[in-house]
C-alpha atoms as a PDB file:
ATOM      1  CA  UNK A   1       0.000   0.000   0.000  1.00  0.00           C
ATOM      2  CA  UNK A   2       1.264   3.427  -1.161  1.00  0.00           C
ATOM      3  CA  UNK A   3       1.750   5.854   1.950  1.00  0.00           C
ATOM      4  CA  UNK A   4       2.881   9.296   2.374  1.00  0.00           C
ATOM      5  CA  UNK A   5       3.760  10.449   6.041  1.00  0.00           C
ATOM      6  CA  UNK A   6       4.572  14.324   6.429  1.00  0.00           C
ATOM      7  CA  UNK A   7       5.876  15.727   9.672  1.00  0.00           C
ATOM      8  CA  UNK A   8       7.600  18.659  10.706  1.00  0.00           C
ATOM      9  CA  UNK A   9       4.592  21.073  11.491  1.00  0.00           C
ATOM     10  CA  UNK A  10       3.856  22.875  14.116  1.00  0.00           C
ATOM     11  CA  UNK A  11       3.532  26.611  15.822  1.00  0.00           C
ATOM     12  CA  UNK A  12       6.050  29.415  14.674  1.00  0.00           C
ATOM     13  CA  UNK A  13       6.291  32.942  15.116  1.00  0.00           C
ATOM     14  CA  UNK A  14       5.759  35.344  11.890  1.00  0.00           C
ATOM     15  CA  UNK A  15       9.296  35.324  10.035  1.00  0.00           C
ATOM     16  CA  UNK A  16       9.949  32.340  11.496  1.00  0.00           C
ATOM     17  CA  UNK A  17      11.077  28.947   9.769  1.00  0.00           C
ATOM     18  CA  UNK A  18       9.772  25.230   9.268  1.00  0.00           C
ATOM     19  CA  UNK A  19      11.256  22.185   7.745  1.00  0.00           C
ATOM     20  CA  UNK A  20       8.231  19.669   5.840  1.00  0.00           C
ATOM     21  CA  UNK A  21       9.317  16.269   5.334  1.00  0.00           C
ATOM     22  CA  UNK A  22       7.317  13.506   3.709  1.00  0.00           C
ATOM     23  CA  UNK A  23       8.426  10.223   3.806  1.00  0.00           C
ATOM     24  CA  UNK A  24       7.190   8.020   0.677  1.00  0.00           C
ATOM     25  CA  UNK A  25       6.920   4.254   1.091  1.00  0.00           C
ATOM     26  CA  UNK A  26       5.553   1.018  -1.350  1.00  0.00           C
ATOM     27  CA  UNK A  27       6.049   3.355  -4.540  1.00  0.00           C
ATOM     28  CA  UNK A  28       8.492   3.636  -7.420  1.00  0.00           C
ATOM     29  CA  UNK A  29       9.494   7.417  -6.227  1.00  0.00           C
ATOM     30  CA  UNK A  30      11.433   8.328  -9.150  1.00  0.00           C
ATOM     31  CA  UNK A  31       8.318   7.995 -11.648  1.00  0.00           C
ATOM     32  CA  UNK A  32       6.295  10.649  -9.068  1.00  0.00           C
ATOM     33  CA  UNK A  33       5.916  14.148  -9.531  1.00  0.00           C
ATOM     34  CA  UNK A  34       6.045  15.140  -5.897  1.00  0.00           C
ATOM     35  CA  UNK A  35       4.229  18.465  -4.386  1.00  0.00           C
ATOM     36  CA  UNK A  36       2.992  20.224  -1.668  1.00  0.00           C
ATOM     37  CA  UNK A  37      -0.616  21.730  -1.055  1.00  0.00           C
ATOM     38  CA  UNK A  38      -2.605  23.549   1.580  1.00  0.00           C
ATOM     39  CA  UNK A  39      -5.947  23.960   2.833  1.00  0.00           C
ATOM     40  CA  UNK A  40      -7.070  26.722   4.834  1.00  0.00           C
ATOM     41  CA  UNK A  41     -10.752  25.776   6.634  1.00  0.00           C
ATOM     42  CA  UNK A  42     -13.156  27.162   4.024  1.00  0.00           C
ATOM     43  CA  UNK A  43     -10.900  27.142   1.272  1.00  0.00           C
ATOM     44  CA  UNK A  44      -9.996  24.516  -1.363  1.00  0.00           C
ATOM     45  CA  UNK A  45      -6.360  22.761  -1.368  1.00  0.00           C
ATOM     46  CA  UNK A  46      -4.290  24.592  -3.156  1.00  0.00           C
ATOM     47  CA  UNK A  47      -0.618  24.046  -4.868  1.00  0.00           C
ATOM     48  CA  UNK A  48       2.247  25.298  -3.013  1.00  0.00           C
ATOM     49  CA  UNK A  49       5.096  23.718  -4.847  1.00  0.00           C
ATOM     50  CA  UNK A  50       6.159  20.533  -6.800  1.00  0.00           C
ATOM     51  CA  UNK A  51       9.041  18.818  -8.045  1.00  0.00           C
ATOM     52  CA  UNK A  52       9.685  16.869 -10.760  1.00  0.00           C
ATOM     53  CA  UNK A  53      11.900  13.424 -10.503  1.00  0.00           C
ATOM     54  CA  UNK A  54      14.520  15.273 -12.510  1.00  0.00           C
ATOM     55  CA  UNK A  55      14.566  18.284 -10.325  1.00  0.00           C
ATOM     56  CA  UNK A  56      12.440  20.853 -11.680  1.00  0.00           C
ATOM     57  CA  UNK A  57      10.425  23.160  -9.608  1.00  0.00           C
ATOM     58  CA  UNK A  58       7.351  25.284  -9.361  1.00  0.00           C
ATOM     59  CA  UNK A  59       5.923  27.653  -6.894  1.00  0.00           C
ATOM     60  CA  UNK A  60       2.697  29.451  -6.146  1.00  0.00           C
ATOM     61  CA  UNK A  61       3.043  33.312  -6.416  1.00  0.00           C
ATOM     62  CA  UNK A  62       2.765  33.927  -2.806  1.00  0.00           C
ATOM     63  CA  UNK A  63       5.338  31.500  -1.430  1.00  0.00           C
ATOM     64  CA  UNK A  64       8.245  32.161  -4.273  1.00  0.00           C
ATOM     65  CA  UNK A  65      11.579  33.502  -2.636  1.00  0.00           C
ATOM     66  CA  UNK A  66      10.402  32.007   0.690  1.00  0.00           C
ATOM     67  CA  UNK A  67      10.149  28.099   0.280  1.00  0.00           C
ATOM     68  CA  UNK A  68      11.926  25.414  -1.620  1.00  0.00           C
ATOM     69  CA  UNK A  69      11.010  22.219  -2.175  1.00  0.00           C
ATOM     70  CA  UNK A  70      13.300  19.569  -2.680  1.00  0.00           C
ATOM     71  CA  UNK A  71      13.665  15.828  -2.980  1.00  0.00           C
ATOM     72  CA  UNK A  72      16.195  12.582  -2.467  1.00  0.00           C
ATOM     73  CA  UNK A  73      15.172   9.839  -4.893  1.00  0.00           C
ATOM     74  CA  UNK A  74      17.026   7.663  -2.482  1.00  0.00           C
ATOM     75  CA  UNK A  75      15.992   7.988   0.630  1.00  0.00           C
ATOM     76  CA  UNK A  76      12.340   8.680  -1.135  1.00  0.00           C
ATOM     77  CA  UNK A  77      11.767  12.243   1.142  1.00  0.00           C
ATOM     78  CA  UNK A  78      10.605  15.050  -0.291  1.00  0.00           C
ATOM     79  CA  UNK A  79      11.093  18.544   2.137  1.00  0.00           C
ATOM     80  CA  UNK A  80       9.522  21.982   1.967  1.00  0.00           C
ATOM     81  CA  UNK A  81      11.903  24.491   3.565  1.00  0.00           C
ATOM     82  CA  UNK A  82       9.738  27.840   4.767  1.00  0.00           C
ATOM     83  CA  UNK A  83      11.040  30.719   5.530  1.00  0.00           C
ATOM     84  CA  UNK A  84      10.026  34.030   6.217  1.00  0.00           C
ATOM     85  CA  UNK A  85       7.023  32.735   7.347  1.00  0.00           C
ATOM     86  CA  UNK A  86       3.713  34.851   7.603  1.00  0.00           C
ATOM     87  CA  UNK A  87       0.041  34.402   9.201  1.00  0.00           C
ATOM     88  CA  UNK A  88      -1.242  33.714   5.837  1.00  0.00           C
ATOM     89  CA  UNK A  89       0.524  30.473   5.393  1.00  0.00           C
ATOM     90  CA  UNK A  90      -1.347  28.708   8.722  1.00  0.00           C
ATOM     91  CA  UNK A  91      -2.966  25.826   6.947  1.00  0.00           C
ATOM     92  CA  UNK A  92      -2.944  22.107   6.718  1.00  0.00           C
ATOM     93  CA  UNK A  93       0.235  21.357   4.840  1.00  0.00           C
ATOM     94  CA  UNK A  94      -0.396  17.927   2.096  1.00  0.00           C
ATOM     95  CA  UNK A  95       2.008  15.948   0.547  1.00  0.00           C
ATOM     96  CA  UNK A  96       1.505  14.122  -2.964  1.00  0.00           C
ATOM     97  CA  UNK A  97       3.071  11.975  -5.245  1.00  0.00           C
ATOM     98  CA  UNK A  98       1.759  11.549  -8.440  1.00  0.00           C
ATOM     99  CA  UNK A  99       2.485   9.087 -10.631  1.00  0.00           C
ATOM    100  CA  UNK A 100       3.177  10.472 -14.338  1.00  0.00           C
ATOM    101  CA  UNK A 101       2.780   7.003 -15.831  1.00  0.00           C
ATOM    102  CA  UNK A 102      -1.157   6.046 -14.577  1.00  0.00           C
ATOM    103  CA  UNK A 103      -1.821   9.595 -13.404  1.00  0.00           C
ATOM    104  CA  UNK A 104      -2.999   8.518  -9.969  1.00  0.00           C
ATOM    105  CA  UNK A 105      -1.879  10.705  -6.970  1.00  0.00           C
ATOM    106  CA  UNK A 106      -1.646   9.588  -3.041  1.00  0.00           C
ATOM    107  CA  UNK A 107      -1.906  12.402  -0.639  1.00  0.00           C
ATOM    108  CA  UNK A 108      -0.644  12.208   3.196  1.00  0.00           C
ATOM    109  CA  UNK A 109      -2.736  12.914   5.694  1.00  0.00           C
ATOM    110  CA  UNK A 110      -1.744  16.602   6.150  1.00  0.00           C
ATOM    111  CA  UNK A 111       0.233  18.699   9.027  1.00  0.00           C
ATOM    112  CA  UNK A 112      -0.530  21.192  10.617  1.00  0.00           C
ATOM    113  CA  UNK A 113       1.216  24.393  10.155  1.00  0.00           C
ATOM    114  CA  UNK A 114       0.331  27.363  12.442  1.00  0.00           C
ATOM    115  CA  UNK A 115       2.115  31.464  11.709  1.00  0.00           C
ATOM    116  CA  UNK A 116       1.101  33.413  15.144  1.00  0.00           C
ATOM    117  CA  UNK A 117       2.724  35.415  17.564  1.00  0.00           C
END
């Protein structure tokens, strides 16, 4: 069974930093497109960066300059670095990996991720 665990959330003051991980097991991690979403209550999941198994990266508008996503095919981890870190960014934090060959994605079940003073 595919499963995605993500860790590293938690409470942080504005500017502050967090480290994501999410750790991938029981699928072939170098054929997944692997990305990061968020849900605020009310509000659909949206992206907040992916990476492709060669590397390549994308960010939404409002976290570019502050967080990097990045991956190791070999340990099968994927990691969102924040920075800078502002109220707006609370949310549930989501991990996928989507498979580029069937098109399926698995999702973790989420961390929390809380920007308050």
């Amino acid at each position: 069974q595919v499963q995605l665990v993500e860790s590293g959330g938690g409470l942080v003051q504005p500017g502050g930093s967090l480290r994501l991980s999410c750790a991938a097991s029981n699928i072939v991690f170098n054929i997944n497109t692997m990305a990061w979403h968020r849900r605020v209550p009310g509000k659909e999941r949206g992206l907040v960066a992916a990476i492709g198994s060669g590397g390549t990266t994308r960010y939404a508008d409002s976290v570019k300059g502050r967080f990097t996503i990045s991956r190791d095919n070999a340990k099968e981890m994927v990691y969102l670095q924040m920075n800078n870190l502002k109220p707006e960014d609370t949310a549930v934090y989501y991990c996928e990996a989507h498979n580029v060959l069937s098109g399926q994605s698995t999702w973790g079940q989420g961390t929390q991720v809380t920007v308050s003073s």
